[in-house]
Protein backbone atom coordinates (compact mmCIF):
# COMPACT_ATOMS: atom_id res chain seq x y z
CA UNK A 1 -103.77 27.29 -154.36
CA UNK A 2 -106.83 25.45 -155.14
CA UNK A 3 -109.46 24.04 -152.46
CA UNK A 4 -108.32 20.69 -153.82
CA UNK A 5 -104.78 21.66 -153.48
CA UNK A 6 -105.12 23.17 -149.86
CA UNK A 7 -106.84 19.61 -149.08
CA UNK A 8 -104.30 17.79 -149.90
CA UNK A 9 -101.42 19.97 -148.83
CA UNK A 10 -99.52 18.84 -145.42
CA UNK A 11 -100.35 20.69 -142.61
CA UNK A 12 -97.82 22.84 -141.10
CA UNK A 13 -97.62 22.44 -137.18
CA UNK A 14 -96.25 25.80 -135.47
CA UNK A 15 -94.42 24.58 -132.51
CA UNK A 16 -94.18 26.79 -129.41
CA UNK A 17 -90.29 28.43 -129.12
CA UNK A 18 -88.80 26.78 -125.98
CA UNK A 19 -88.52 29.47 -122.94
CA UNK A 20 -84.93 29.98 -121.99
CA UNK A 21 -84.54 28.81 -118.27
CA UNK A 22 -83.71 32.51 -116.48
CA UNK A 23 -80.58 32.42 -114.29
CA UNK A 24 -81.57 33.82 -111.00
CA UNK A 25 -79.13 34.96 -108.71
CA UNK A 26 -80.63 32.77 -105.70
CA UNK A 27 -79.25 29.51 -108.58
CA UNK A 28 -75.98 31.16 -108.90
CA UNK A 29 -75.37 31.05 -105.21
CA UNK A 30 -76.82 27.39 -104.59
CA UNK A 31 -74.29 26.28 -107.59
CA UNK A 32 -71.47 28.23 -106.00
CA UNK A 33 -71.94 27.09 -102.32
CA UNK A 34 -72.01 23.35 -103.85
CA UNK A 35 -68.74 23.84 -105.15
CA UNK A 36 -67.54 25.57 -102.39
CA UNK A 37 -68.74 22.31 -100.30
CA UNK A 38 -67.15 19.99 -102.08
CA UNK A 39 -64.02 21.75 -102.12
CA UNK A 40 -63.83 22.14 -98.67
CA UNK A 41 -64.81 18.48 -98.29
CA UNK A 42 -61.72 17.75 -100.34
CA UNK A 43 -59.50 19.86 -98.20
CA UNK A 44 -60.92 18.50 -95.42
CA UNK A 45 -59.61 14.83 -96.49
CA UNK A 46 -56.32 16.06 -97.62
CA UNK A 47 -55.63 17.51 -94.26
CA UNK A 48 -57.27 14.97 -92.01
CA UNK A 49 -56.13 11.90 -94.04
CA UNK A 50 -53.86 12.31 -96.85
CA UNK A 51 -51.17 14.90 -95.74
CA UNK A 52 -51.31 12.72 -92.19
CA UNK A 53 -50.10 10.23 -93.79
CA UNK A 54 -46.93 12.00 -96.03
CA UNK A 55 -46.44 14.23 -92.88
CA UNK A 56 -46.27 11.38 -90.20
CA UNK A 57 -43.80 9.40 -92.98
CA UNK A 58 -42.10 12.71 -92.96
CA UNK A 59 -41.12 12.95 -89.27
CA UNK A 60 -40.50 9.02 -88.95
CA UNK A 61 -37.75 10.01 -90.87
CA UNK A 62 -36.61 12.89 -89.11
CA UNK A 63 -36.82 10.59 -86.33
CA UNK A 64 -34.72 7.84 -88.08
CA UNK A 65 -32.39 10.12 -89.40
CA UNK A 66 -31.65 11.45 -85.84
CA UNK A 67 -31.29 8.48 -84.18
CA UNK A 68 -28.45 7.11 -86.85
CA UNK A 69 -26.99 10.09 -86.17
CA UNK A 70 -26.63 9.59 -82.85
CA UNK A 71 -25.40 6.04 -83.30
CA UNK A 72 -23.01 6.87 -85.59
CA UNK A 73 -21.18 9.25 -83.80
CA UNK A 74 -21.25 6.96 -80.61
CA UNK A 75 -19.29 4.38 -83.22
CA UNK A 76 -16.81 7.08 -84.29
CA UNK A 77 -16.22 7.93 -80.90
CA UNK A 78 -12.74 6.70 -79.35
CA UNK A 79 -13.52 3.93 -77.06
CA UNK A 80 -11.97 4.72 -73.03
CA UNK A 81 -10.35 1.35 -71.88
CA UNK A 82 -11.92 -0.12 -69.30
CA UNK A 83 -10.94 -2.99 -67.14
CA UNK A 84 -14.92 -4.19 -66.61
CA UNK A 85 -16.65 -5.93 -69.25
CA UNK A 86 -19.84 -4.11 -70.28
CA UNK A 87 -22.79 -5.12 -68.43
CA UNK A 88 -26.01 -6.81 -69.73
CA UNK A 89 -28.32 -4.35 -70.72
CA UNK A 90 -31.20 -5.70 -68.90
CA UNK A 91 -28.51 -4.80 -65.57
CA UNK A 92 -27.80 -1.79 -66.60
CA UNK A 93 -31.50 -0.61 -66.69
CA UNK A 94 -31.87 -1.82 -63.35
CA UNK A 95 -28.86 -0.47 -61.63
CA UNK A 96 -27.39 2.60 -63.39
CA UNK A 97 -28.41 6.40 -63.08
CA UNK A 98 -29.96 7.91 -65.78
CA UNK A 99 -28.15 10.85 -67.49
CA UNK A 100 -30.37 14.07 -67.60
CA UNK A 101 -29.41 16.25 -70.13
CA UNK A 102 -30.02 20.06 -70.10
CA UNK A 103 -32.87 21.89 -71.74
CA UNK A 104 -32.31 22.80 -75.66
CA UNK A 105 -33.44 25.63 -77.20
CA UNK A 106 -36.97 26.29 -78.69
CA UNK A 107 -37.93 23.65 -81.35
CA UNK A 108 -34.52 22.08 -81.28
CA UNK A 109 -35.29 18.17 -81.81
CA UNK A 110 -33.66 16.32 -78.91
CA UNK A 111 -34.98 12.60 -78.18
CA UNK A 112 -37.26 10.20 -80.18
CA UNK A 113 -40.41 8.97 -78.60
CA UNK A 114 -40.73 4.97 -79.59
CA UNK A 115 -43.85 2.95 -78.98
CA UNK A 116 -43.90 -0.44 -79.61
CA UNK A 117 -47.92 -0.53 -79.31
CA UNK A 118 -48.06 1.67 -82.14
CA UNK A 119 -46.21 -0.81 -85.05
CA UNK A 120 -42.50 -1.94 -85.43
CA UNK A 121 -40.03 0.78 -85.79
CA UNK A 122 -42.45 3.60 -85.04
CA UNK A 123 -40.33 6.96 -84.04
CA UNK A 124 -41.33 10.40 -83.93
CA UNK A 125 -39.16 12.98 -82.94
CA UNK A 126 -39.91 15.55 -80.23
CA UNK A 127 -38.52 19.14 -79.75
CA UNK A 128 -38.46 21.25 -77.10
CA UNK A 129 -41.53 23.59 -76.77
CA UNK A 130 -45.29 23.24 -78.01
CA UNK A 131 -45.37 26.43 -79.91
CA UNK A 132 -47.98 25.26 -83.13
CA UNK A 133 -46.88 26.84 -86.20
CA UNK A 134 -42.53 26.20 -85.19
CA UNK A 135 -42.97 22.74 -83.02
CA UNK A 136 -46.51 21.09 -83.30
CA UNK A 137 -47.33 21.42 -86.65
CA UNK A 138 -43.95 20.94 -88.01
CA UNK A 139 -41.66 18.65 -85.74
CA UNK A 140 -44.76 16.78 -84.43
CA UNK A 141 -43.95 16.03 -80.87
CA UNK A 142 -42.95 18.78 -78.76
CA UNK A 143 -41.77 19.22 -74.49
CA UNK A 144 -43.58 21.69 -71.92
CA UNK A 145 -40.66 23.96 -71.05
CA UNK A 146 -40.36 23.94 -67.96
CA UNK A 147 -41.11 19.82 -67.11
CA UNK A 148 -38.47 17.73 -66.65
CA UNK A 149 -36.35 16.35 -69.31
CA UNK A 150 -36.23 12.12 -69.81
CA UNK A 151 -35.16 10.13 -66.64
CA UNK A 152 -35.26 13.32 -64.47
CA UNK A 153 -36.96 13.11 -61.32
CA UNK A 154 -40.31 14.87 -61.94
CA UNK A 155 -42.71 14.71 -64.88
CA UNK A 156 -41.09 14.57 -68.54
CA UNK A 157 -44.50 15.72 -70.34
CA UNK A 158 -44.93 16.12 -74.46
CA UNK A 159 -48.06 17.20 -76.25
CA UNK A 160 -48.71 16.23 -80.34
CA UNK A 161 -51.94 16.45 -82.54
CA UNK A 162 -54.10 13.51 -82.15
CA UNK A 163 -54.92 14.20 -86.07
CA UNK A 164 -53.41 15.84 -88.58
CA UNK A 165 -49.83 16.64 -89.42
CA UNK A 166 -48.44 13.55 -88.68
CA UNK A 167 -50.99 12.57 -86.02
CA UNK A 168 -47.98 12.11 -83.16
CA UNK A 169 -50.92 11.32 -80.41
CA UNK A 170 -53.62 9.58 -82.70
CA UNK A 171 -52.88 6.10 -81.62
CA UNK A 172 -53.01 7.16 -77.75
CA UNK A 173 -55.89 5.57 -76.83
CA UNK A 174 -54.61 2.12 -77.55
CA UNK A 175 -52.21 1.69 -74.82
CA UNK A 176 -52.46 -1.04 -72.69
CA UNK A 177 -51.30 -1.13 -68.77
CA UNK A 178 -47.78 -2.62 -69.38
CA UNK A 179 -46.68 -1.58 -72.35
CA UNK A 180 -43.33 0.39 -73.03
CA UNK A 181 -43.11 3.54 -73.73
CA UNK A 182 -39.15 4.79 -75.35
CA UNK A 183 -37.32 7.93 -74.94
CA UNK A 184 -33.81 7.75 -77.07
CA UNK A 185 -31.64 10.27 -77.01
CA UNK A 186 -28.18 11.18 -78.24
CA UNK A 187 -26.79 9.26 -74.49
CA UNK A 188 -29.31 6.21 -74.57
CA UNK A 189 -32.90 4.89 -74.40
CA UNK A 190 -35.17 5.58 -71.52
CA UNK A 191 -37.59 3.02 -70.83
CA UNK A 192 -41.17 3.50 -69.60
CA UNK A 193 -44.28 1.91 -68.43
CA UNK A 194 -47.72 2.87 -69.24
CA UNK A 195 -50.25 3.24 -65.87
CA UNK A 196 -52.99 5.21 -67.13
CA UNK A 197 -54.63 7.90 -68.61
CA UNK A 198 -57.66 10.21 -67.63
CA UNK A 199 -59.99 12.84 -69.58
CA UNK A 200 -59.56 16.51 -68.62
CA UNK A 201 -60.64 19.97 -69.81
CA UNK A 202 -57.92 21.68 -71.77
CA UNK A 203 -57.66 24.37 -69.04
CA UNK A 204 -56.48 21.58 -66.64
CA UNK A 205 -52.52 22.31 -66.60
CA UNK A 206 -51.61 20.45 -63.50
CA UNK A 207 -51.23 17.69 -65.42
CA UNK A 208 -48.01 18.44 -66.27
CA UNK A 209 -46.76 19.44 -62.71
CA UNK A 210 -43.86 17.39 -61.85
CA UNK A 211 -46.17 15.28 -59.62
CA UNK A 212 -49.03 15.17 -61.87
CA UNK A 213 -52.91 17.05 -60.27
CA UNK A 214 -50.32 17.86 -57.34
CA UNK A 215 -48.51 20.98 -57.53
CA UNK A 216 -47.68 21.47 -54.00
CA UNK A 217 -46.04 17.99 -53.65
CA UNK A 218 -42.30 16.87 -54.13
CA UNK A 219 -41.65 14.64 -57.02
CA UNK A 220 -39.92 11.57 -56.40
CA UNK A 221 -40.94 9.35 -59.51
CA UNK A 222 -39.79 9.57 -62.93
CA UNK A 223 -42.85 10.29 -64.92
CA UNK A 224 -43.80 10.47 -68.66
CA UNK A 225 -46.99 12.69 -69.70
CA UNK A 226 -48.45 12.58 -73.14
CA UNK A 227 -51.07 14.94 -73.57
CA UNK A 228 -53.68 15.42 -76.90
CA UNK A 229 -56.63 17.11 -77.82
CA UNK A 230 -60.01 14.80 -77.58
CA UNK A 231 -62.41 13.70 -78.77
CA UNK A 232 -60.93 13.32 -82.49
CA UNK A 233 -61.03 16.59 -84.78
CA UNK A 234 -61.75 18.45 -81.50
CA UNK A 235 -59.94 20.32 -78.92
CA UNK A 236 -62.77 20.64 -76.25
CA UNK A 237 -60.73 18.42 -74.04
CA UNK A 238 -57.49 16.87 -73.61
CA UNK A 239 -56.45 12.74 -73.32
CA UNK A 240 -53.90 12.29 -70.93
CA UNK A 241 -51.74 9.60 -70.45
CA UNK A 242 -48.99 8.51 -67.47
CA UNK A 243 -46.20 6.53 -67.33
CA UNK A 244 -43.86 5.68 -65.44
CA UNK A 245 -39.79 5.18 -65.15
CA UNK A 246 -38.66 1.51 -65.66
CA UNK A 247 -34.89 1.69 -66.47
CA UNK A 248 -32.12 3.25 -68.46
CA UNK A 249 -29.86 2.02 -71.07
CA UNK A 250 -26.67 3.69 -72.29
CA UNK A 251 -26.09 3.51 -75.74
CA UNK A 252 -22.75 1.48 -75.21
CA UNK A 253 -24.58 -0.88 -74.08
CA UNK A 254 -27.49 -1.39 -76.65
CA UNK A 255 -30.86 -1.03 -76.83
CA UNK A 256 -33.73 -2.26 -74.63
CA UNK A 257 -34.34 -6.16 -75.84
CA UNK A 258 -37.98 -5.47 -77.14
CA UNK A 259 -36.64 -2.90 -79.82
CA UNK A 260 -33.39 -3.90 -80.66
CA UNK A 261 -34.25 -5.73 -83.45
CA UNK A 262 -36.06 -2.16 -84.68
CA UNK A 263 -32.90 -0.74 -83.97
CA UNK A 264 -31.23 -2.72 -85.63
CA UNK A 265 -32.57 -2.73 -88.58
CA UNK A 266 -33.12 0.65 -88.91
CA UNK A 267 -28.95 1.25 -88.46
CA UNK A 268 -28.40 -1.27 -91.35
């Protein structure tokens, strides 16, 4: 090539190779704790939120289920003549003696706990014992062996998660002094009133003593304990909350007035 040539020839530009980035090990595990994050995250919000939600639709109908059962049978049951006409139901919660049935067996589903606080036709069903894996976790609401049963003399006291699987408890903190609290069971409804409720450490089992922070005394109320871990996603100390006996109603003779159309129709 000629000078003239080389003058006019284009000049070639050598352009410097790119560096491939080095993969440390230090990256590796940032990039794999990330992920690791997020999927926990997402586990988190399937347990916490998501699964509450199919779980607690699960055991409202458990809950539903169980209490047409009941009903049904109490239809195909022969009726016994009887001379009286059946009494108002608001009468009979006044004036009759509850029935008090015996114990069940471990996680054997018993009674439905209804709260009209919580929404229209809510029902969860409670077992007896609070064993986590067979009763808690699976059943949703379960009863301290050992307490009384519903519209015993004494201190009928349950325990549920106050979040996740089904969330039995989660609404707790919205009662309000007055408002009903329902025990049905294969005989009838047990009727409630809220009184109050009071923070304690979960180590604090006199609270379900059949005269509640009193072991030593004789029980002469009809009590209802609920009892749940707080604060939420914690169990550092337990909500409780007391109520107390307000009447019974036989299934013959219906349902409390402030359910009944619940009841109703949930038989349809």
């Amino acid at each position: 090539m000629t000078l003239e040539e080389s003058a006019t020839a284009p000049v070639q530009r050598f352009r410097p190779r790119k560096r491939r980035r080095r993969v440390s090990v230090i990256g590796v595990l940032g990039e794999l704790l990330i992920t690791a994050g997020v999927l926990v995250l997402m586990f988190l919000g399937w347990q916490v939120w998501l699964n509450d939600i199919i779980v607690g639709a699960e055991q409202q109908d458990v809950a539903v289920e169980l209490s047409e059962g009941w009903e049904q049978a109490a239809t195909d049951k022969p009726e016994t003549p009887d001379a009286t006409a059946t009494p108002d139901p608001a009468d009979v919660a006044s004036q009759a003696e509850p029935v008090v049935m015996a114990a069940p067996a471990n996680a054997d589903t018993f009674a439905v706990l209804m709260v009209p606080r919580w929404g229209e036709g809510w029902e969860r069903p409670i077992a007896e014992g609070i064993g986590v894996t067979d009763v808690l976790n699976k059943i949703g609401i379960g009863h301290y062996p050992g307490t009384q049963m519903p519209g015993e003399v004494g201190n009928f006291a349950v325990a549920a998660h106050r979040k996740a699987y089904g969330g039995g408890l989660e609404h707790v903190h919205e009662l309000q002094i007055g408002d009903h609290i329902y025990v049905e069971t294969a005989d009838g409804w047990y009727s409630y009133v809220y009184r109050s409720s009071e923070y304690v450490l979960k180590t604090a089992i006199a609270v379900i003593d059949a005269v509640p922070q009193q072991p030593d005394a004789t029980p002469t109320d009809r009590l209802i304990t609920l009892t749940t871990c707080n604060p939420f996603y914690s169990t550092a100390e337990r909500l409780i909350s007391y109520g107390v006996y307000d009447g019974w109603y036989p299934r013959a003779g219906g349902p409390p007035a402030e359910i009944a159309e619940a009841v109703s129709a949930r038989d349809a």
